[in-house]
Protein backbone atom coordinates (compact mmCIF):
# COMPACT_ATOMS: atom_id res chain seq x y z
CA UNK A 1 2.18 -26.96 11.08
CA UNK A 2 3.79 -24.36 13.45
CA UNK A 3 1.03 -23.29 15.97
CA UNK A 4 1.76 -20.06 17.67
CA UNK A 5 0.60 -20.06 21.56
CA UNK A 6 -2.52 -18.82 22.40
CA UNK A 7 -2.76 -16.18 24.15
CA UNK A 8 -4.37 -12.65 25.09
CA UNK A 9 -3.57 -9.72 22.58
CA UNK A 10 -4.83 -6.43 21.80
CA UNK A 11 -6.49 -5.95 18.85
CA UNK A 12 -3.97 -4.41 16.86
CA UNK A 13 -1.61 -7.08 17.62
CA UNK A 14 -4.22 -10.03 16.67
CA UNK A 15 -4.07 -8.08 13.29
CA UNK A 16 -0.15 -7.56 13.03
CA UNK A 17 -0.23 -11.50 13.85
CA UNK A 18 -0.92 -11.96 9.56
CA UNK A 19 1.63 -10.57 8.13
CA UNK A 20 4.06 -11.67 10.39
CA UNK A 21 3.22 -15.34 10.49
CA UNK A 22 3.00 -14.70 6.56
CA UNK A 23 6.85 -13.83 6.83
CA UNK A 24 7.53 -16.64 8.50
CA UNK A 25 5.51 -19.34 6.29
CA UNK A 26 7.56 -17.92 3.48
CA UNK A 27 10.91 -18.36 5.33
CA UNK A 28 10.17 -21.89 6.51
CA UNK A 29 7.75 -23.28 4.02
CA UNK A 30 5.75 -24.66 6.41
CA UNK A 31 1.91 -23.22 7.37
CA UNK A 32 1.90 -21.13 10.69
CA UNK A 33 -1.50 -21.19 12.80
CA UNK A 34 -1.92 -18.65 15.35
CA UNK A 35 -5.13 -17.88 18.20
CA UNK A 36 -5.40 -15.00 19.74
CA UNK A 37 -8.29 -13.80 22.60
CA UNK A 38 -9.12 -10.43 22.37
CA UNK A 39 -11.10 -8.26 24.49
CA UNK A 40 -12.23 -4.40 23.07
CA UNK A 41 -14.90 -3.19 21.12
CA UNK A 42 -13.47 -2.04 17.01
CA UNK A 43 -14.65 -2.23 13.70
CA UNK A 44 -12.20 -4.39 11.66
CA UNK A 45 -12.66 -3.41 7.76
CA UNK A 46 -11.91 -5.79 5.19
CA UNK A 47 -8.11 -4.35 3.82
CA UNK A 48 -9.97 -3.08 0.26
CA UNK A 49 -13.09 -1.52 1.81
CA UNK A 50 -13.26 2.63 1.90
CA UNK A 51 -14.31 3.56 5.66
CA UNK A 52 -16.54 6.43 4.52
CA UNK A 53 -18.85 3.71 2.34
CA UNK A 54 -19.01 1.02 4.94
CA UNK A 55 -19.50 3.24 8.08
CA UNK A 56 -20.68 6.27 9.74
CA UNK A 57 -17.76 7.92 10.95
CA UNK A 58 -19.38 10.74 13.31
CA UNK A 59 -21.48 8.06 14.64
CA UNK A 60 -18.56 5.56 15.36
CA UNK A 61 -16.66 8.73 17.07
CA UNK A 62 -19.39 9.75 19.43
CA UNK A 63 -19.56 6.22 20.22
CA UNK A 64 -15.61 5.98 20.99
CA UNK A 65 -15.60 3.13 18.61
CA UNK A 66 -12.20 2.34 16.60
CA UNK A 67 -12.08 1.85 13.20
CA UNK A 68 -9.19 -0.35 12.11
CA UNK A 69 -8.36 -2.43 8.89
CA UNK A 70 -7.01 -5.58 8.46
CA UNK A 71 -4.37 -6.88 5.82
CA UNK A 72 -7.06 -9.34 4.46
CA UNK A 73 -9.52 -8.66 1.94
CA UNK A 74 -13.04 -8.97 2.58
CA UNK A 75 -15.94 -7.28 4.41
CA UNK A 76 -16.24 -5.68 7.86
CA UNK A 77 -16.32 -7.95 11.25
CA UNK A 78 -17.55 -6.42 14.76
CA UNK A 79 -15.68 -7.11 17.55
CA UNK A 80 -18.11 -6.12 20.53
CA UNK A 81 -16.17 -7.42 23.44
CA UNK A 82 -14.51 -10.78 23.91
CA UNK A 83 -13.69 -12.95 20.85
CA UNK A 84 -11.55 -15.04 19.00
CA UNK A 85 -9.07 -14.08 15.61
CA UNK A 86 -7.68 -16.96 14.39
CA UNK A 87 -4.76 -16.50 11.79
CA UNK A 88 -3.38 -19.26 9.41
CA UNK A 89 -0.63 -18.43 7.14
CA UNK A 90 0.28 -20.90 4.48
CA UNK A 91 3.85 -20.18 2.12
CA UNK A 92 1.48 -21.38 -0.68
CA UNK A 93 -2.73 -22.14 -1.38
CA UNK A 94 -1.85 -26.19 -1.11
CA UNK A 95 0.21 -26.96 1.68
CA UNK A 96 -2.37 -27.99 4.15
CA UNK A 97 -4.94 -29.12 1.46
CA UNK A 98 -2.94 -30.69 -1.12
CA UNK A 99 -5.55 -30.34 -4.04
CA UNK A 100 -6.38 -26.97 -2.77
CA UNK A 101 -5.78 -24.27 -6.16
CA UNK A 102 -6.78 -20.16 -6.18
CA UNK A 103 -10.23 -20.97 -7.12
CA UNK A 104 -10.52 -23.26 -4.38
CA UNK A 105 -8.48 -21.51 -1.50
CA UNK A 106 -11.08 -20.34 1.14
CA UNK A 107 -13.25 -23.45 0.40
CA UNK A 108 -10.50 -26.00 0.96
CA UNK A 109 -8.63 -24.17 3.44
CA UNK A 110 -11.10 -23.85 5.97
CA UNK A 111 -12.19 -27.79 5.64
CA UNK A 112 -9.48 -28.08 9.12
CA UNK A 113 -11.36 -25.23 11.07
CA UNK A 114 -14.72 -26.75 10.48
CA UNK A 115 -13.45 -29.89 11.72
CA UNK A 116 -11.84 -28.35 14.72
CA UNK A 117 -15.26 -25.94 15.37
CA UNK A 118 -17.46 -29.45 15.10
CA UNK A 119 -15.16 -31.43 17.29
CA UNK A 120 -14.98 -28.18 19.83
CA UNK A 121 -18.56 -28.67 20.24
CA UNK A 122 -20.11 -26.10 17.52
CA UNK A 123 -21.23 -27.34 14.56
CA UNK A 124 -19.74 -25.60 11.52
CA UNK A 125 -20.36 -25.16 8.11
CA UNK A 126 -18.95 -23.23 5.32
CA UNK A 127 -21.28 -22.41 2.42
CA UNK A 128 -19.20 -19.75 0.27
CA UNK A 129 -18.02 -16.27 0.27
CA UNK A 130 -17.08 -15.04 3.66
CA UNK A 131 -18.56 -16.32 6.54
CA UNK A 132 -18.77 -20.10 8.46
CA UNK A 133 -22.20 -20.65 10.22
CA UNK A 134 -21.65 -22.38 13.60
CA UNK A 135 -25.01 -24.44 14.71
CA UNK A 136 -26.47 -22.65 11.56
CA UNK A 137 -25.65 -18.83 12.72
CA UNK A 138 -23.00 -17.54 10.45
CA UNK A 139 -20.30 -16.98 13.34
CA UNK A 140 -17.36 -16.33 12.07
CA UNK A 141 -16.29 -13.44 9.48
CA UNK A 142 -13.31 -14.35 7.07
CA UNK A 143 -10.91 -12.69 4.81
CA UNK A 144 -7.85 -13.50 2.64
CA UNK A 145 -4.68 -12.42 0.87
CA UNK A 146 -2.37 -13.53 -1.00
CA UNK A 147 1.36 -12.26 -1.85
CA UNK A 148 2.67 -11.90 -4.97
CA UNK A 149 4.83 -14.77 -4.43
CA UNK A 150 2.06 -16.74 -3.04
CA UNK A 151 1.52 -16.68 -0.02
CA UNK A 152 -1.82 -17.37 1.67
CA UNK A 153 -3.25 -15.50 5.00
CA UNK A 154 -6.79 -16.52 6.00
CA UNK A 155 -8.22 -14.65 8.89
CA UNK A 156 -11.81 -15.60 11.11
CA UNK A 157 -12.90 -13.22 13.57
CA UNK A 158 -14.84 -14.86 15.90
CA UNK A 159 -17.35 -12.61 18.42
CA UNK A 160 -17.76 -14.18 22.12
CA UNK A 161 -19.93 -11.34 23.41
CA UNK A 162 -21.55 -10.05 19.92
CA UNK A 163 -21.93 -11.53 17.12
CA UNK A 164 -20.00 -10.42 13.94
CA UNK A 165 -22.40 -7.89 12.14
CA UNK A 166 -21.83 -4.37 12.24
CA UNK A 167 -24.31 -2.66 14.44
CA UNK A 168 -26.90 -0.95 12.07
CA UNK A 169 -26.28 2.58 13.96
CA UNK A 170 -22.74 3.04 12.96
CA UNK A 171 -23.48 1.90 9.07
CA UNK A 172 -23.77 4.05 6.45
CA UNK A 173 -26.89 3.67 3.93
CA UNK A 174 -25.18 2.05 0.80
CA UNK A 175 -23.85 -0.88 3.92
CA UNK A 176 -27.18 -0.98 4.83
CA UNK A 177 -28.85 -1.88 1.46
CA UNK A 178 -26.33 -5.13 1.51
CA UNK A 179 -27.57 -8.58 2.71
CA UNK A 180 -24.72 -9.65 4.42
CA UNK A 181 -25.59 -12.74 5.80
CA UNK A 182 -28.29 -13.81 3.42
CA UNK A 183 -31.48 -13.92 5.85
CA UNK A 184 -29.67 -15.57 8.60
CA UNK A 185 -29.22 -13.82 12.03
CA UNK A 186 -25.53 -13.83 12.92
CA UNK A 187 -25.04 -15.03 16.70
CA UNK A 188 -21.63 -14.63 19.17
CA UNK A 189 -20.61 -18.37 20.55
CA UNK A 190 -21.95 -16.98 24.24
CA UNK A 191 -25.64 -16.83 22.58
CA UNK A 192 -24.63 -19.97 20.67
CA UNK A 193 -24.12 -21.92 24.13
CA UNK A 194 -27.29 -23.87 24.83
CA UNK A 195 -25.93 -25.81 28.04
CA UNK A 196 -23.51 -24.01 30.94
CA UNK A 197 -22.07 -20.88 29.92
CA UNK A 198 -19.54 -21.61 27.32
CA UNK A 199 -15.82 -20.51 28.61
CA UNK A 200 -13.67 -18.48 25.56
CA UNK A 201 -10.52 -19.71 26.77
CA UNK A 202 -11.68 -23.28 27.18
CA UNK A 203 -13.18 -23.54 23.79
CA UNK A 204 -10.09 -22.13 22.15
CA UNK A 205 -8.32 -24.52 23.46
CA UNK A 206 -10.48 -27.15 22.57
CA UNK A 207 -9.77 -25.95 18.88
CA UNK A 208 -6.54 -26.20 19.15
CA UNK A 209 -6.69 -29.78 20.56
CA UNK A 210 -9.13 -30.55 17.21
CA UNK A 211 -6.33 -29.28 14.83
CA UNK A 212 -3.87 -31.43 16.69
CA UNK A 213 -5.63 -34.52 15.49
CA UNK A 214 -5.24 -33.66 11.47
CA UNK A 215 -1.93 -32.42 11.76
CA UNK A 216 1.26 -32.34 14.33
CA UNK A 217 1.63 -28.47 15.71
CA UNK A 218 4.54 -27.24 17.63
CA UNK A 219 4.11 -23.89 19.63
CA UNK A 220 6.50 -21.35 19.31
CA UNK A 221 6.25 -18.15 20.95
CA UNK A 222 5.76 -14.97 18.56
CA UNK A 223 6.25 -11.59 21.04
CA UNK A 224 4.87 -8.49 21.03
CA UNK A 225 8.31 -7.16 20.22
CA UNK A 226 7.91 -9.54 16.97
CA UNK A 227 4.64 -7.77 15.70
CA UNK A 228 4.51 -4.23 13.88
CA UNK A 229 1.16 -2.41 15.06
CA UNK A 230 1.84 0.48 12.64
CA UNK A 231 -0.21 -0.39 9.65
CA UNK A 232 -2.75 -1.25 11.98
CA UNK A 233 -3.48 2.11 13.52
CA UNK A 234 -6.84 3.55 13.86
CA UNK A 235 -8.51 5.03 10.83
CA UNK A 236 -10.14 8.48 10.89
CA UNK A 237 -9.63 9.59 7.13
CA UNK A 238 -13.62 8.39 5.36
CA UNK A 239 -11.87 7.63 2.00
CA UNK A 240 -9.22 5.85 3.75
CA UNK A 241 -7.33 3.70 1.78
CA UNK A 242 -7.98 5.67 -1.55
CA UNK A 243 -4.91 7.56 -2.21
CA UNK A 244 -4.30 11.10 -1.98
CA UNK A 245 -5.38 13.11 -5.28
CA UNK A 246 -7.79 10.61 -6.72
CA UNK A 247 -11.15 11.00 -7.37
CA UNK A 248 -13.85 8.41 -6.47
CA UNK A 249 -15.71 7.32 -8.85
CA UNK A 250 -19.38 6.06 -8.65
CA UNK A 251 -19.61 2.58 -6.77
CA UNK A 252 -21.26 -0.86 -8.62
CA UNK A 253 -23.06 -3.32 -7.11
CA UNK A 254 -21.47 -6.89 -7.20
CA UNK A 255 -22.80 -10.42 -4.86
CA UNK A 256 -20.77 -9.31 -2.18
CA UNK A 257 -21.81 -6.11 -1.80
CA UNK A 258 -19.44 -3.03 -3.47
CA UNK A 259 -16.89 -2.52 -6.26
CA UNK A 260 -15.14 0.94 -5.71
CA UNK A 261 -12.68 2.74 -7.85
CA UNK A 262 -11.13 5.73 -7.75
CA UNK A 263 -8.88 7.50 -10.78
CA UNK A 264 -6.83 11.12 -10.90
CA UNK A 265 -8.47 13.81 -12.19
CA UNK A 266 -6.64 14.37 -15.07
CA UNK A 267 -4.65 11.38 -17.30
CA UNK A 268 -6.09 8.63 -15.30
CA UNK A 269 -2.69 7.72 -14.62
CA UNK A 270 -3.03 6.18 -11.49
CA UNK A 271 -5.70 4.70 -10.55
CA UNK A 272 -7.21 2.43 -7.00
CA UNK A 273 -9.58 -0.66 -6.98
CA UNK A 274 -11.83 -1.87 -3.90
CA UNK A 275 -14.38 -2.65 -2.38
CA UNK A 276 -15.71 -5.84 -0.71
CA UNK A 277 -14.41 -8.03 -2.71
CA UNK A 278 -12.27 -11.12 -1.54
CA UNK A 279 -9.16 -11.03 -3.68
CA UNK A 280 -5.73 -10.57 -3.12
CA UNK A 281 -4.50 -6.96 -2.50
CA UNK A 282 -1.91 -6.80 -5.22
CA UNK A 283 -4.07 -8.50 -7.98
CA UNK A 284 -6.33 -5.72 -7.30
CA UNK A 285 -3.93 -2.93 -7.86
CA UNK A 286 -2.58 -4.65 -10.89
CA UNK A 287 -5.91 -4.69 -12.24
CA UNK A 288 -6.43 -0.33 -11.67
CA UNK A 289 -3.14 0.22 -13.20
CA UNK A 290 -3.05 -2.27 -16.09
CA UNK A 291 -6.39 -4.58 -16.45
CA UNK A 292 -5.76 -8.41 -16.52
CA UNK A 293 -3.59 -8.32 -19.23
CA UNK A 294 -1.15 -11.43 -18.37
CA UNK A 295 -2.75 -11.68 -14.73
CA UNK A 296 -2.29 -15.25 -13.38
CA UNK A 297 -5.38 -17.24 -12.12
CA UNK A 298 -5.96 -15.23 -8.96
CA UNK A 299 -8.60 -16.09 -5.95
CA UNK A 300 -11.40 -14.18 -6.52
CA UNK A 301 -14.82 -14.48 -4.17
CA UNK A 302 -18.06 -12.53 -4.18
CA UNK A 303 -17.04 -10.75 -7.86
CA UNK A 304 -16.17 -11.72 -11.02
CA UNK A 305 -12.99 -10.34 -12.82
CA UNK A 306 -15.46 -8.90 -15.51
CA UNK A 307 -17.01 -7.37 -12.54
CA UNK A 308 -13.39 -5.68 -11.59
CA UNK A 309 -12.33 -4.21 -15.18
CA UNK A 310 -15.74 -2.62 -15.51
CA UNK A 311 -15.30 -0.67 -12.15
């Protein structure tokens, strides 16, 4: 495994982080691992999620708060502060887990971060769907894609100051209908710390040092220069990522939360599919355009594909 050096990033370029360590599993078929400590206060939509359904928009610009997306599917993290976006990109779903398949990929895949969170001092557990609890608090927010070719990126945003949840003042009603965490209170790993104050830089290290004892890591250096910030620019459109011209159509209610669709006017030529959903971003526009007619077996959490072709 290729472990990229941890360091300090913005936001944005924690985010561009995925598809370029993507680009670079593919090129050397070998599974890239990067950590990067950020410091800011965003909203970081899942990459299939329309802003205008998860989030107050008015309410998030009085506030000054960013709304950005990420390239992996999935629900909303909060980033209130300090925190912690790890980044693992894999040139296909079994080369770290060897009898890791689609159906499997999150649940597998994350096996080495719950190891590394445990032996970091946070006990960690993964239970399904889209969150790890650490010490029972779910922690850590997750999301996935994969490429047509194959490709895996699995992303956990981590909050040091706040925890994970999306502040209820900056939600929008349907978001705030959704159990998101089941009944459990999410926590940030500085409300987690039940001895001295728990150091961010310290403990990401210590993960790190926990992922060198599964697997060898080297540490190249990935710069800024490397990383393209563009498709991760701030989002002030509410139907945002819905194409131009189409028409939304009424939202359904799935275990994760929200289907969305939306379809043009006239023909139904073209056609957009999202929502909360964990599933890879090109499996989902497959599915608007043409159904699942000769769609592989495709990872697919907090939905089912019957779900998907009714929406």
């Amino acid at each position: 495994m290729h472990g990229i050096e941890l360091t300090q990033r913005p936001i944005v370029e924690a985010l561009a982080l995925g598809p370029a360590l993507v680009g670079r599993a593919e090129q050397s078929q070998a599974a890239h691992l990067g950590l990067s400590l950020v410091d800011g206060t965003a909203v970081v939509l899942g990459a299939a999620q329309r802003a205008g359904r998860v989030l107050d928009l008015a309410a998030c610009a009085r506030r000054g708060i960013p709304i950005l997306r990420r390239a992996t599917t999935g629900t909303a993290a909060w980033l209130g502060g300090r925190g912690l976006v790890i980044t693992l990109a894999l040139p296909h779903v079994a080369a770290l887990v060897t009898d890791a398949t689609p159906r499997t990929l999150l649940n597998r895949n994350v096996r080495p971060l719950l190891g590394a969170f445990t032996r970091a001092g946070m006990l960690a557990h993964y239970f399904g769907r889209e969150w790890i609890t650490l010490r029972r608090r779910p922690a850590a927010l997750l999301g996935f894609d994969v490429t047509a070719s194959g490709a895996v990126l699995v992303e956990a945003f981590v909050g040091y100051d706040a925890a994970i949840a999306l502040p209820r003042e900056i939600t929008t009603e349907s978001e705030g209908e959704v159990d998101r965490f089941l009944g459990k209170e999410p926590a940030s790993l500085a409300g987690l710390s039940t001895d001295a104050p728990l150091d961010l830089d310290r403990f990401a290290h210590a993960l790190l040092d926990a992922l060198r004892t599964r697997t060898t890591i080297t540490t190249p250096a990935i710069g800024a220069d490397a990383l393209d910030t563009r498709p991760f620019a701030p989002i002030e459109r509410a139907l945002d990522p819905i194409p131009e011209g189409l028409i939304l159509r009424p939202a359904a209610r799935v275990p994760i939360g929200w289907i969305e669709s939306a379809v043009e006017p006239e023909g139904a030529r073209r056609a957009w599919l999202g929502g909360d959903v964990l599933a890879p971003r090109w499996a989902l526009a497959r599915i608007a355009a043409h159904g699942d007619a000769g769609l592989p077996e495709i990872p697919l959490e907090g939905a089912t594909m019957a779900d998907l072709l009714a929406c």
